[in-house]
C-alpha atoms as a PDB file:
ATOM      1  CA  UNK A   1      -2.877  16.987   0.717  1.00  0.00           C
ATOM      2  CA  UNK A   2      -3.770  13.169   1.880  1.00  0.00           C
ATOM      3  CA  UNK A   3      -7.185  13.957   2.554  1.00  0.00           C
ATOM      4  CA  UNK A   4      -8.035  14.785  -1.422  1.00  0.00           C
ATOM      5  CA  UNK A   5      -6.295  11.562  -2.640  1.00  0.00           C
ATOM      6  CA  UNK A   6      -9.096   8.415  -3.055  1.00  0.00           C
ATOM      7  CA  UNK A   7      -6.894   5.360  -3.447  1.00  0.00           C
ATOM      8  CA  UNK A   8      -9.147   2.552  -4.886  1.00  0.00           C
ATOM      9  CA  UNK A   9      -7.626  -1.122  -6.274  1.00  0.00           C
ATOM     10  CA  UNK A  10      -8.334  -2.130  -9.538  1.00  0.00           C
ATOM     11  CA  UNK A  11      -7.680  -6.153 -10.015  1.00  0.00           C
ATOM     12  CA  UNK A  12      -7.810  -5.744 -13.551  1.00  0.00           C
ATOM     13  CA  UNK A  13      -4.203  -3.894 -13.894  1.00  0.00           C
ATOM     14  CA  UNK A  14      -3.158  -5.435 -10.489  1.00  0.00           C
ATOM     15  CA  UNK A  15      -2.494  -2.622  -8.640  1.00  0.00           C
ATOM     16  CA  UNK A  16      -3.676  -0.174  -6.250  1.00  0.00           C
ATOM     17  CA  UNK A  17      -4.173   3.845  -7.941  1.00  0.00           C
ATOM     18  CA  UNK A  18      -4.662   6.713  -6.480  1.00  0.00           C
ATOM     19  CA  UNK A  19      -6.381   9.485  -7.647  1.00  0.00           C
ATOM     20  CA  UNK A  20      -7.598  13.187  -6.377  1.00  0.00           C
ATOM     21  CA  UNK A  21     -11.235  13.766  -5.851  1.00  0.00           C
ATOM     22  CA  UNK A  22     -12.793  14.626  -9.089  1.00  0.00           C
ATOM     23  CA  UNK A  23      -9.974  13.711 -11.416  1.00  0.00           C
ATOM     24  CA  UNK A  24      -9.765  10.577 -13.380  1.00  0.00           C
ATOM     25  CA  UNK A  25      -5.586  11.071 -13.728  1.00  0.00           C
ATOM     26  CA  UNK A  26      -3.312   8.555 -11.762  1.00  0.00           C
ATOM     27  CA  UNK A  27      -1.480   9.664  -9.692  1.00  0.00           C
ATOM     28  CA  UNK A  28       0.316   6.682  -8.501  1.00  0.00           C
ATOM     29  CA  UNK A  29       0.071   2.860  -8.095  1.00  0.00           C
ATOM     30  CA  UNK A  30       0.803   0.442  -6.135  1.00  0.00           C
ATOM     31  CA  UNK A  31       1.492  -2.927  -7.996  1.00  0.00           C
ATOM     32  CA  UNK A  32       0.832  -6.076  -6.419  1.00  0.00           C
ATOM     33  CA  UNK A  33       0.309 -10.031  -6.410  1.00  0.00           C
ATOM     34  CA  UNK A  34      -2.556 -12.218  -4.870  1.00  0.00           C
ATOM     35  CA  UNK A  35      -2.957 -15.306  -3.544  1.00  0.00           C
ATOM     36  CA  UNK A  36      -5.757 -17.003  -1.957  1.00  0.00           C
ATOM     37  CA  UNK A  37      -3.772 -15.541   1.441  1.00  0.00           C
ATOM     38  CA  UNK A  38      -1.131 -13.234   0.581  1.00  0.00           C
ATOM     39  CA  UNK A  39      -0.852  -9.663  -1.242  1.00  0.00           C
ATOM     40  CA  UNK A  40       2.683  -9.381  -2.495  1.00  0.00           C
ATOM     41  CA  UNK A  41       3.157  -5.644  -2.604  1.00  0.00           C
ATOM     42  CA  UNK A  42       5.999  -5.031  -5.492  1.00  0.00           C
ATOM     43  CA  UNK A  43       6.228  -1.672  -6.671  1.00  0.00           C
ATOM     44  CA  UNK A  44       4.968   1.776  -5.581  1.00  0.00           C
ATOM     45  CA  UNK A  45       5.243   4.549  -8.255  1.00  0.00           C
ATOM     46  CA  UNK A  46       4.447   8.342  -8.385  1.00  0.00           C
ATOM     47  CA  UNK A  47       3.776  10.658 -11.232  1.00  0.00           C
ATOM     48  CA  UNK A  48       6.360  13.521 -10.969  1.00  0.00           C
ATOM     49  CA  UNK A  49       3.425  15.708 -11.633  1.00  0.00           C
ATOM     50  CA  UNK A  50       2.104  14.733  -7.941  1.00  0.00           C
ATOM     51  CA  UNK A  51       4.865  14.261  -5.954  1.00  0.00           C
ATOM     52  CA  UNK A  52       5.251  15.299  -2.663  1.00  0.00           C
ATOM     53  CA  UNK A  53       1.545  15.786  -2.291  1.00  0.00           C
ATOM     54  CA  UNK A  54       1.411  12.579  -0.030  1.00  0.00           C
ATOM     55  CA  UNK A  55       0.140  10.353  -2.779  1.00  0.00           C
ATOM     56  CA  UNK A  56       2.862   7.089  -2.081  1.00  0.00           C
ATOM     57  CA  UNK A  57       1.768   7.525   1.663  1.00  0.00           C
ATOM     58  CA  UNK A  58      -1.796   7.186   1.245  1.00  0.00           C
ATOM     59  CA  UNK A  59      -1.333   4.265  -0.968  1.00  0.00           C
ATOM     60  CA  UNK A  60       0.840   2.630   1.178  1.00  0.00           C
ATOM     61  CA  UNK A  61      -1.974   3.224   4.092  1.00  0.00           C
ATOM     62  CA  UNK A  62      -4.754   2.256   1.808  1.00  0.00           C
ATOM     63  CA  UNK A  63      -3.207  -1.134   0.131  1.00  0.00           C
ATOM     64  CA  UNK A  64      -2.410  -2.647   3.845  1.00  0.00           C
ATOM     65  CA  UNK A  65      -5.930  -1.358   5.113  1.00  0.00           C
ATOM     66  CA  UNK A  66      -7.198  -3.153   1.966  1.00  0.00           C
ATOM     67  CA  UNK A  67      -5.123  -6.478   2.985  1.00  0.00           C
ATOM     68  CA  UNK A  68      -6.135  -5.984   6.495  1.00  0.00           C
ATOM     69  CA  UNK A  69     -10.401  -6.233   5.649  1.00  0.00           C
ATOM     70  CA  UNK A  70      -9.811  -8.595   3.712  1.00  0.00           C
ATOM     71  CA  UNK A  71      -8.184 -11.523   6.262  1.00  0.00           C
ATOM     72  CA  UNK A  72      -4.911 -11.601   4.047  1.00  0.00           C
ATOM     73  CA  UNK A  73      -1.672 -11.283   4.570  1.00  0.00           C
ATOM     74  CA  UNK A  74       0.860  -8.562   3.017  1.00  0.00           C
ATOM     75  CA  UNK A  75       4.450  -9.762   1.661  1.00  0.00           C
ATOM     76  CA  UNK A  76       5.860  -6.468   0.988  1.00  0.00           C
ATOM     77  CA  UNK A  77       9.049  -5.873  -1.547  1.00  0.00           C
ATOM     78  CA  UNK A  78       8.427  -2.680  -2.542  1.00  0.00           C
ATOM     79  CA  UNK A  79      11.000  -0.525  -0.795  1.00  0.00           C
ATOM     80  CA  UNK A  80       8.953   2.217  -0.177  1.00  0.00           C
ATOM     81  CA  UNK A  81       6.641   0.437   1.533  1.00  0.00           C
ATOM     82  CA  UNK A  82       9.546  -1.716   3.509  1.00  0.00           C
ATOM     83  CA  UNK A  83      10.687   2.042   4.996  1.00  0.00           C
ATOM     84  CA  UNK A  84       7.168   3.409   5.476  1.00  0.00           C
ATOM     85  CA  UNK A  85       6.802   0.556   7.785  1.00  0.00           C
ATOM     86  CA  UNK A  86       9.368   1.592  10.259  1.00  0.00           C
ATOM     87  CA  UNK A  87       6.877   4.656  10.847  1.00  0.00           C
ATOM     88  CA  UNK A  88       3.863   2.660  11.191  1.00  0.00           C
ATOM     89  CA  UNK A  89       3.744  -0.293  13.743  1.00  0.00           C
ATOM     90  CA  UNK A  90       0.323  -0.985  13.782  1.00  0.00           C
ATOM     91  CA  UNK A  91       0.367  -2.684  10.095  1.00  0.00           C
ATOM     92  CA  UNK A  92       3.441  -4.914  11.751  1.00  0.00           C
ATOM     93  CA  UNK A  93       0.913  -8.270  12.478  1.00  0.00           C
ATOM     94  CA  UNK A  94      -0.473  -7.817   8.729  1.00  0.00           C
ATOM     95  CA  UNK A  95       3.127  -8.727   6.988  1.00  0.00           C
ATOM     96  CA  UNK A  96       3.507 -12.367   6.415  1.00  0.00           C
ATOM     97  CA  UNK A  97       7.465 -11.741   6.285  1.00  0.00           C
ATOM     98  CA  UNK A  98       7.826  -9.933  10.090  1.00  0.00           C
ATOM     99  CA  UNK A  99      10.383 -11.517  12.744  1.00  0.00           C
ATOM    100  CA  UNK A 100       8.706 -11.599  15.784  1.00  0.00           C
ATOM    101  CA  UNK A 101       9.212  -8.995  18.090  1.00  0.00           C
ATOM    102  CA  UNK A 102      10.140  -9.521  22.044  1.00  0.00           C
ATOM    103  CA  UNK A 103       7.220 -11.360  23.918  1.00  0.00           C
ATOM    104  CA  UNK A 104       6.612 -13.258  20.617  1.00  0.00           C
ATOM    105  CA  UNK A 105       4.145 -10.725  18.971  1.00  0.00           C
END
């Protein structure tokens, strides 16, 4: 369930884990590359141990809330973050690679 996974970044490894309340085991990552302006998000992986808990979802959520407090800007190549996208709008004016939509927004 989302609401037991804490997703917190860790610059040292460059990446973005997850983990569930009271556990110190990854359960997936998010790796990505920073600029002064930009978080390129690469790569979004799961342990098969925790899939379908909702784990690549709430990184996903977490890494482009994360890009959004901080003023950046989010490149995204990871595919699973390309198609989680589609679902999700409101992250739309955070990508630096968007084509504007009608009524230039």
């Amino acid at each position: 369930m989302a609401h037991d996974i804490k997703v917190t970044r860790n610059p040292d490894r460059n990446r973005y884990e997850a983990t569930f309340d009271g556990e110190s085991t990854v359960a997936g990552f998010v790796d990505y590359q920073e600029t002064h302006e930009l978080i390129v998000l690469t790569h979004t992986e799961v342990d098969p141990t925790f899939e379908g808990r909702g784990v690549a979802n709430s990184l996903a959520r977490a890494a482009l809330d994360d890009v959004r407090q901080r003023g950046l800007k989010a490149l995204v190549t990871c595919p699973f973050i390309i198609r989680w996208l589609r679902g999700h709008p409101e992250y739309r004016e955070l990508l630096h690679n968007a084509t504007p939509t009608a009524g230039g927004r």
